[in-house]
C-alpha atoms as a PDB file:
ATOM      1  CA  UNK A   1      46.760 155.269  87.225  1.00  0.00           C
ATOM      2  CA  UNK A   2      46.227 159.154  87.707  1.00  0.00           C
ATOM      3  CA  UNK A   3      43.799 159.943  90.112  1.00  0.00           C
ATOM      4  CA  UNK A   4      40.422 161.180  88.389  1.00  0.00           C
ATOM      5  CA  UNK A   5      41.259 158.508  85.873  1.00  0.00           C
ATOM      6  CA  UNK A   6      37.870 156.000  85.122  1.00  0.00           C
ATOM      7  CA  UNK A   7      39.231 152.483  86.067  1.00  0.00           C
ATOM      8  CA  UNK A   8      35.803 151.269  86.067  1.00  0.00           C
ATOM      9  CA  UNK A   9      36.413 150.004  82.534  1.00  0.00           C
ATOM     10  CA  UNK A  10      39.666 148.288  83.887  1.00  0.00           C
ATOM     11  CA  UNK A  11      38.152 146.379  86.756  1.00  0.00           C
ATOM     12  CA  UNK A  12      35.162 145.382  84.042  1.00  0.00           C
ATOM     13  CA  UNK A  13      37.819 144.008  82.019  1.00  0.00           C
ATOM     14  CA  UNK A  14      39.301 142.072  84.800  1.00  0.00           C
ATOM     15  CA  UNK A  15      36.553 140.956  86.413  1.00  0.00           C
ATOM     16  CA  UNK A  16      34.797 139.596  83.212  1.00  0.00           C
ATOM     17  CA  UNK A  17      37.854 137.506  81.267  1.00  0.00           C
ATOM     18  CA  UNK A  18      37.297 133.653  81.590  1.00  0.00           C
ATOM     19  CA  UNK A  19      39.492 131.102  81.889  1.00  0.00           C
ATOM     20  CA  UNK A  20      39.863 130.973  77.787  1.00  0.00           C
ATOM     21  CA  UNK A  21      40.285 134.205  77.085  1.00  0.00           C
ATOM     22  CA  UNK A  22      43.318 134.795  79.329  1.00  0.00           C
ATOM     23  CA  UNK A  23      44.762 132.014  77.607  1.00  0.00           C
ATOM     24  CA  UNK A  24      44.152 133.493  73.993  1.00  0.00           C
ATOM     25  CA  UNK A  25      45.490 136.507  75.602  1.00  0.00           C
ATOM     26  CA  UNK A  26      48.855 134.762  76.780  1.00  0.00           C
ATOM     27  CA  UNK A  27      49.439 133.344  73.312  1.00  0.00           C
ATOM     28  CA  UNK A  28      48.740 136.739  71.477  1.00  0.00           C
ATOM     29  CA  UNK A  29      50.704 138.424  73.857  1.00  0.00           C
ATOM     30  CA  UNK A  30      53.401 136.194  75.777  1.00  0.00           C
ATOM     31  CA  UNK A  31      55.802 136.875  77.794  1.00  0.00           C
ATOM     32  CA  UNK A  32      59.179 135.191  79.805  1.00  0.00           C
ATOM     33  CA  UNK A  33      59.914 135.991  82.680  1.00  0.00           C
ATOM     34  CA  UNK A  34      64.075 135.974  84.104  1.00  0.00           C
ATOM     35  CA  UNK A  35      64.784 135.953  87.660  1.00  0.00           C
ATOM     36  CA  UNK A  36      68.276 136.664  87.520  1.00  0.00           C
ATOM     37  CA  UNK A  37      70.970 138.983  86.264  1.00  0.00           C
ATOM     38  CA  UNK A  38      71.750 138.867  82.790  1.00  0.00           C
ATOM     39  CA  UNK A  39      76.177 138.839  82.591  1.00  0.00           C
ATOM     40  CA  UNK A  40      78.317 139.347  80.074  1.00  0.00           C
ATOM     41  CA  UNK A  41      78.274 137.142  77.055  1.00  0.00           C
ATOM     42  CA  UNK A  42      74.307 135.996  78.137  1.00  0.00           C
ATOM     43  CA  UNK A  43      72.241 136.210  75.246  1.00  0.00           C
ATOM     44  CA  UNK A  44      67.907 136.289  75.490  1.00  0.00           C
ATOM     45  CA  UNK A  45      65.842 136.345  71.816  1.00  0.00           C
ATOM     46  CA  UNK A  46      62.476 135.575  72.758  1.00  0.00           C
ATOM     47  CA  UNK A  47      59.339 136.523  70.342  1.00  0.00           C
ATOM     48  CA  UNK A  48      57.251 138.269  72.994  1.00  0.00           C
ATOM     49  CA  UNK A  49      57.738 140.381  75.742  1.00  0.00           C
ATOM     50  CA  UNK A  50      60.806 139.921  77.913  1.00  0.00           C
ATOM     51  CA  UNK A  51      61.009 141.182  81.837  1.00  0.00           C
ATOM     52  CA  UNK A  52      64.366 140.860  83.922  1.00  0.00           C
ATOM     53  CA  UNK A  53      64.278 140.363  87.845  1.00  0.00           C
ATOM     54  CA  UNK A  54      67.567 141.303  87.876  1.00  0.00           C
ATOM     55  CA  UNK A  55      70.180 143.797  86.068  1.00  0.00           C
ATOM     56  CA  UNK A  56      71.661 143.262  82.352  1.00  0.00           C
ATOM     57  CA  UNK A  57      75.113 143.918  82.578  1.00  0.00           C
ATOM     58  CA  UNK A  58      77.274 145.094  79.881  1.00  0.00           C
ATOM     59  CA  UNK A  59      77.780 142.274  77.300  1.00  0.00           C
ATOM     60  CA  UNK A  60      74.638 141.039  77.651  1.00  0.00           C
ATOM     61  CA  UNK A  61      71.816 141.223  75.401  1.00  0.00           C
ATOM     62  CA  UNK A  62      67.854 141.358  74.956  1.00  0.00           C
ATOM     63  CA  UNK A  63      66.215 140.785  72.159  1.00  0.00           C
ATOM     64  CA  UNK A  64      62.610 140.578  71.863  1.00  0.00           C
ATOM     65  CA  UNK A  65      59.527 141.152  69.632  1.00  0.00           C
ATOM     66  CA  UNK A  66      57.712 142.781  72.049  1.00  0.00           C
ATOM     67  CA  UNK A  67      58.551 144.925  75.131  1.00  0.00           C
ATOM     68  CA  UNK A  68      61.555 144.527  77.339  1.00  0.00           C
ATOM     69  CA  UNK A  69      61.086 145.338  80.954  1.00  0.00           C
ATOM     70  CA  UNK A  70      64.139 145.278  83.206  1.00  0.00           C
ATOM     71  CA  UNK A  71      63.324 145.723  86.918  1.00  0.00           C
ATOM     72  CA  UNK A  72      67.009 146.655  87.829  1.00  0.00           C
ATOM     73  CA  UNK A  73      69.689 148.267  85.722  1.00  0.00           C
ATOM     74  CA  UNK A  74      70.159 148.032  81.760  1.00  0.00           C
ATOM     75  CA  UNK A  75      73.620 148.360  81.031  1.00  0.00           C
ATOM     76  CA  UNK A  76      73.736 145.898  77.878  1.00  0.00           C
ATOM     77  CA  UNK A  77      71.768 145.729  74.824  1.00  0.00           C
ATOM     78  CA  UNK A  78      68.302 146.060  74.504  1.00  0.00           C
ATOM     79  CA  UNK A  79      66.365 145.691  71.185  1.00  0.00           C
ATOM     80  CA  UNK A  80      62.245 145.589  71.301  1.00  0.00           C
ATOM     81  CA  UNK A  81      59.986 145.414  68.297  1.00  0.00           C
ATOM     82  CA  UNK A  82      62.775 143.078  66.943  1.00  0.00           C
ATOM     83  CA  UNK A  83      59.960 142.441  64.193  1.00  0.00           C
ATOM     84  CA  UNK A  84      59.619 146.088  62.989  1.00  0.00           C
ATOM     85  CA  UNK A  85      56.516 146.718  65.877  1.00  0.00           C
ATOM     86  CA  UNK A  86      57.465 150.549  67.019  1.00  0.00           C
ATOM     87  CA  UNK A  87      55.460 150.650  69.848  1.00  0.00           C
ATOM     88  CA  UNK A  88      57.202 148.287  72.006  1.00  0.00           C
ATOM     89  CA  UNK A  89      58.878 150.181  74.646  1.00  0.00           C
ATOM     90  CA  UNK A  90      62.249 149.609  77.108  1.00  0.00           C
ATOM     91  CA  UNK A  91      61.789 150.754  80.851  1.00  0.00           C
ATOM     92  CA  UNK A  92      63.952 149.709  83.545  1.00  0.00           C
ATOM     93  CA  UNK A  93      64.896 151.066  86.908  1.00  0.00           C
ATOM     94  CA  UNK A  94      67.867 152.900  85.333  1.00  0.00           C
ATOM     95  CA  UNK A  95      68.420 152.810  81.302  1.00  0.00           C
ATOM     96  CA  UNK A  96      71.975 153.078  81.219  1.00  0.00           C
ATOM     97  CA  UNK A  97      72.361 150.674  78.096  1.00  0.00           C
ATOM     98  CA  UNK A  98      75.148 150.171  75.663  1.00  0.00           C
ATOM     99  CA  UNK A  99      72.516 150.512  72.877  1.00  0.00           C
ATOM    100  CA  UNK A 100      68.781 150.504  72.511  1.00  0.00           C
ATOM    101  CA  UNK A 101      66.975 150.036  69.556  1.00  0.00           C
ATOM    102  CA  UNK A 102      63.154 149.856  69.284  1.00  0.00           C
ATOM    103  CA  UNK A 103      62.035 148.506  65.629  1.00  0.00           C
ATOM    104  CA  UNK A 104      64.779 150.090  62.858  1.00  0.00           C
ATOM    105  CA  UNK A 105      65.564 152.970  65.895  1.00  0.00           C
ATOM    106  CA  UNK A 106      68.902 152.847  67.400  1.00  0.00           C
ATOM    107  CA  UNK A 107      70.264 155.229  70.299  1.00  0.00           C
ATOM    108  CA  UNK A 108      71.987 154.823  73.264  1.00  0.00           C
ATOM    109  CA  UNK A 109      72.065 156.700  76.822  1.00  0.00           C
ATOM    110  CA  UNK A 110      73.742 159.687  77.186  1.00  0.00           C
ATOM    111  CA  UNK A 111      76.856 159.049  79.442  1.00  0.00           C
ATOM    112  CA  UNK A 112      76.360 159.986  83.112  1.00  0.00           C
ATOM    113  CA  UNK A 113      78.642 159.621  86.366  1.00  0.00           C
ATOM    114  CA  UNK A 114      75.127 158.823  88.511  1.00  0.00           C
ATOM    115  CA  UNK A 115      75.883 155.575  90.149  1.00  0.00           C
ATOM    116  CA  UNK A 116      72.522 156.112  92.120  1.00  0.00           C
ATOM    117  CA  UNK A 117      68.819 154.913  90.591  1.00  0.00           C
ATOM    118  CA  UNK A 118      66.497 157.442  90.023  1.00  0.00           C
ATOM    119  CA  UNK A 119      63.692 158.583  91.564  1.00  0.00           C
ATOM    120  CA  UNK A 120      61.211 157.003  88.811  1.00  0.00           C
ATOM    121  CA  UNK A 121      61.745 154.041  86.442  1.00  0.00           C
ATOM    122  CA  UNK A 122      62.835 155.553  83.124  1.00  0.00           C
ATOM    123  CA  UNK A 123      61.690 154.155  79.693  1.00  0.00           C
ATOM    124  CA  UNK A 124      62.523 154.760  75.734  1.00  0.00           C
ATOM    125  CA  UNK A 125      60.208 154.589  73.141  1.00  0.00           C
ATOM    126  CA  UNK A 126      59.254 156.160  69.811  1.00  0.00           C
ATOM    127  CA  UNK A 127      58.034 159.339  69.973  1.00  0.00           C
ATOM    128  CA  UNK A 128      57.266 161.482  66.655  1.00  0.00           C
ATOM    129  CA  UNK A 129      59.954 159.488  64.495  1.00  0.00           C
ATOM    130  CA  UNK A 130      62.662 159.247  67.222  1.00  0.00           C
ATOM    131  CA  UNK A 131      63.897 157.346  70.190  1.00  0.00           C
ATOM    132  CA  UNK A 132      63.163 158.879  73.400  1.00  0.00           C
ATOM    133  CA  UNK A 133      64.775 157.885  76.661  1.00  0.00           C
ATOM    134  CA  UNK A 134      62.762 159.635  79.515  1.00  0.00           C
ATOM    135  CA  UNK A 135      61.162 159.401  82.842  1.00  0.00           C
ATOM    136  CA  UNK A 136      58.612 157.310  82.873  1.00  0.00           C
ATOM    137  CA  UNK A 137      56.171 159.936  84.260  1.00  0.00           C
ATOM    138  CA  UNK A 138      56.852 162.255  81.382  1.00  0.00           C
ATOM    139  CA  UNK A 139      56.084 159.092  78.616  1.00  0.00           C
ATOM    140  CA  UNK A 140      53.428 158.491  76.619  1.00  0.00           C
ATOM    141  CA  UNK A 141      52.625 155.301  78.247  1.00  0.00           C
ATOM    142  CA  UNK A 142      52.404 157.315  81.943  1.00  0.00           C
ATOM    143  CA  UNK A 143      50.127 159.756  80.296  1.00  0.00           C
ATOM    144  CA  UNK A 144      47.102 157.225  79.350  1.00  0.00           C
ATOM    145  CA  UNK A 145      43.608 158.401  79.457  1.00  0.00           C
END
């Protein structure tokens, strides 16, 4: 969070859910969880959110309803908002993928020779009727009040 940002209303949030409503939270809003690298050929539809502990290689693909979070390298394909919702988002450490789509939005990295990560995660998302792949420090997400 930025600094100068009021997290008081977080921490009341946090501190205040009961048992129940974190369940009624995790069925509005689920999400699975990978702990590996996605190869080749390896196929994920899930309705929810879906985060990698790993890298999705080329070949591989994500499909999800919700977000897609890839804590590694996206080289395959990544579709969130399978179900039309264009306010999912796609960050990873490095978005590097084959093609991305986010609802009916389809785009694809530009091609780059950088075989290092960057300094910050990067993410794509709709911004004013187009896909956006950026830093995640310059998104819309890393810019809430």
């Amino acid at each position: 969070m930025h600094s100068g940002q009021d997290t008081s209303s977080v921490e009341h949030y946090v501190v205040r859910r009961n048992a129940r409503d974190w369940e009624e939270e995790a069925r509005r809003h689920p999400t699975l969880l990978i702990r590996k690298t996605l190869r080749s050929g390896q196929h994920v539809r899930f309705y929810g959110n879906v985060v990698v502990l790993g890298d999705v290689n080329p070949g591989a693909e994500i499909t999800a309803g919700g977000d897609i979070v890839v804590m590694g390298w996206l080289r395959g394909l990544a579709h969130a908002g399978a179900e039309g919702n264009q306010e999912a988002v796609v960050a990873a450490f490095r978005l590097s993928p084959t093609q991305i789509r986010i609802a009916h939005f389809i785009g694809r990295a530009p091609d780059s020779d950088d075989t290092e990560l960057p300094a910050v995660p990067e993410i794509a998302e709709v911004r004013d009727g187009q896909l956006i792949i950026d830093q995640w420090q310059r998104s819309t997400l890393g810019n809430v009040k």
